[in-house]
Protein backbone atom coordinates (compact mmCIF):
# COMPACT_ATOMS: atom_id res chain seq x y z
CA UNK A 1 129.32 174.44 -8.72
CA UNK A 2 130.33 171.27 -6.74
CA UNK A 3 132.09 168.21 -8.95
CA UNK A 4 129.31 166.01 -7.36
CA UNK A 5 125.82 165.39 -9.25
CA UNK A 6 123.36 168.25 -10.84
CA UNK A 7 121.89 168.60 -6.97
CA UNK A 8 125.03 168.81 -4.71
CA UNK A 9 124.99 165.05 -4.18
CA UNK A 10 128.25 162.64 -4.27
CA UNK A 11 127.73 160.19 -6.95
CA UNK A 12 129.46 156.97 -6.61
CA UNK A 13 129.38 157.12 -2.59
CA UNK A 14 127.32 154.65 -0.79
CA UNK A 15 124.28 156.08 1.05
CA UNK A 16 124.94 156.11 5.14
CA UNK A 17 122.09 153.81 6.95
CA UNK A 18 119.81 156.15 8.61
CA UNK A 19 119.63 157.34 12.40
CA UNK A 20 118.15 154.79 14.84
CA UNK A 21 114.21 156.04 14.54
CA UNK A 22 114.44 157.13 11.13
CA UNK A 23 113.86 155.00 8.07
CA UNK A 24 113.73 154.78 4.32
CA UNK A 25 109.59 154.63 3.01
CA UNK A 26 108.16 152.02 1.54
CA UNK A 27 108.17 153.34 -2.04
CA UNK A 28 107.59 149.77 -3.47
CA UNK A 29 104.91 148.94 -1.29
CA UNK A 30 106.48 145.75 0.37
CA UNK A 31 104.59 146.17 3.56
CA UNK A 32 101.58 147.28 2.92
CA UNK A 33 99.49 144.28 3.78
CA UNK A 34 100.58 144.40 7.23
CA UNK A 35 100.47 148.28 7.32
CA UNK A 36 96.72 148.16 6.32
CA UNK A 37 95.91 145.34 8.74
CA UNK A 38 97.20 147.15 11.67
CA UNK A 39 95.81 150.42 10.65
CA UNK A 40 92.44 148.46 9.92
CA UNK A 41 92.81 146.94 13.90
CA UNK A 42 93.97 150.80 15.13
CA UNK A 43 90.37 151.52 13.74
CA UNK A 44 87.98 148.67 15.12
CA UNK A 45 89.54 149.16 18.59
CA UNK A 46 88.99 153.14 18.74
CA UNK A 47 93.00 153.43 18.69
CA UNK A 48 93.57 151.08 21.26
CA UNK A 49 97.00 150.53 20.12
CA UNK A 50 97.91 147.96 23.20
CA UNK A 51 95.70 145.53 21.04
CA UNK A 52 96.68 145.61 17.87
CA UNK A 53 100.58 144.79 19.24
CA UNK A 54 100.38 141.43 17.40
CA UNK A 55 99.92 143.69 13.90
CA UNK A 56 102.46 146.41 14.62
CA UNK A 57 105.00 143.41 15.48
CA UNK A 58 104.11 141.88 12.24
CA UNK A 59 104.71 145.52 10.31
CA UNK A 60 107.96 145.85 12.13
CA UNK A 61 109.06 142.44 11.36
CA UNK A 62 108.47 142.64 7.98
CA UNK A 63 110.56 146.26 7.55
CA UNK A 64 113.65 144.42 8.92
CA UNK A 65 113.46 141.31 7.10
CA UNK A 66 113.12 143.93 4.05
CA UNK A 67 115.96 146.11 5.36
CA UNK A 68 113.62 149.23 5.56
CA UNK A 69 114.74 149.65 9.06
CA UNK A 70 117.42 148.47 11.59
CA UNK A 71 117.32 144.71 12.65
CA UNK A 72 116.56 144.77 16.13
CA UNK A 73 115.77 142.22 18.64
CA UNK A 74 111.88 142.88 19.45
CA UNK A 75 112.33 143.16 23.17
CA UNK A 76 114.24 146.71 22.26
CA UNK A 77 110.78 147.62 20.25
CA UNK A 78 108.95 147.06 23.36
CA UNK A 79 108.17 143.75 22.79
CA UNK A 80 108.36 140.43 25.34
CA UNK A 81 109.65 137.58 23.74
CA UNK A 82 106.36 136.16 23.75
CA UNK A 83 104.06 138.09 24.24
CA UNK A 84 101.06 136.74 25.77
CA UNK A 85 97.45 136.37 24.45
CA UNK A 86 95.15 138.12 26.91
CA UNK A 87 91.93 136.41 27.64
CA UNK A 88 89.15 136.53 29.87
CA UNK A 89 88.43 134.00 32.11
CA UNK A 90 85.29 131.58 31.51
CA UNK A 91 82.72 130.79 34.00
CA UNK A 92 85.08 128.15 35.43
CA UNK A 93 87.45 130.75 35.88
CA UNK A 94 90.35 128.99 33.23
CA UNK A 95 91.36 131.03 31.01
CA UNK A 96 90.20 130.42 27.36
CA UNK A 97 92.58 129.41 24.35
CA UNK A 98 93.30 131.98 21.80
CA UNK A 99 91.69 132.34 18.55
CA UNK A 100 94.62 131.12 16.76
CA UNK A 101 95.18 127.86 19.34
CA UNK A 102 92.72 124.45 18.81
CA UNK A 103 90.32 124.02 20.70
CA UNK A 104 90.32 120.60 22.40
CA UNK A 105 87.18 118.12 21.98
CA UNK A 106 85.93 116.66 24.82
């Protein structure tokens, strides 16, 4: 038998980060929020994945910032540096505000 640990492993060697595409779980549940909330949006939409982006950019945001994957600038994830709030135009044909934006009085 090896002089490593009971299982073959190297104790006292540091783990090597992962391949680019593969990633540690989320055993303690540190992104779960966002998880459900874009798995909640993947079901409203019938699996329209092009709009829940602004969830799956939250979920991959918060893996990085808790080192559960790669920091990466989002434009390498396939996202635009700001990605844009599709609307539909109004009768006037200007486009509306987004949910998230005041609306202006008049």
């Amino acid at each position: 038998m090896s002089a490593g640990g009971a299982f073959g492993g190297n104790r006292g060697v540091r783990p090597v980060p992962p391949e680019k595409g593969v990633f540690p779980l989320d055993h303690l549940h540190e992104c779960d929020l966002e998880k459900k909330d874009y798995l909640a949006c993947l079901k409203s939409t019938g699996f329209q994945s092009e709009q829940c982006r602004q969830f799956s950019k939250k979920y991959l945001e918060c893996r990085m910032e808790r080192n559960l994957m790669a920091k990466q600038d989002m434009s390498e994830l396939g996202f635009r540096s700001v990605d844009k709030v599709e609307t539909a135009p109004d009768n006037n044909g200007i486009l509306e505000s987004s949910p998230n934006e005041p609306k202006e009085k008049k």
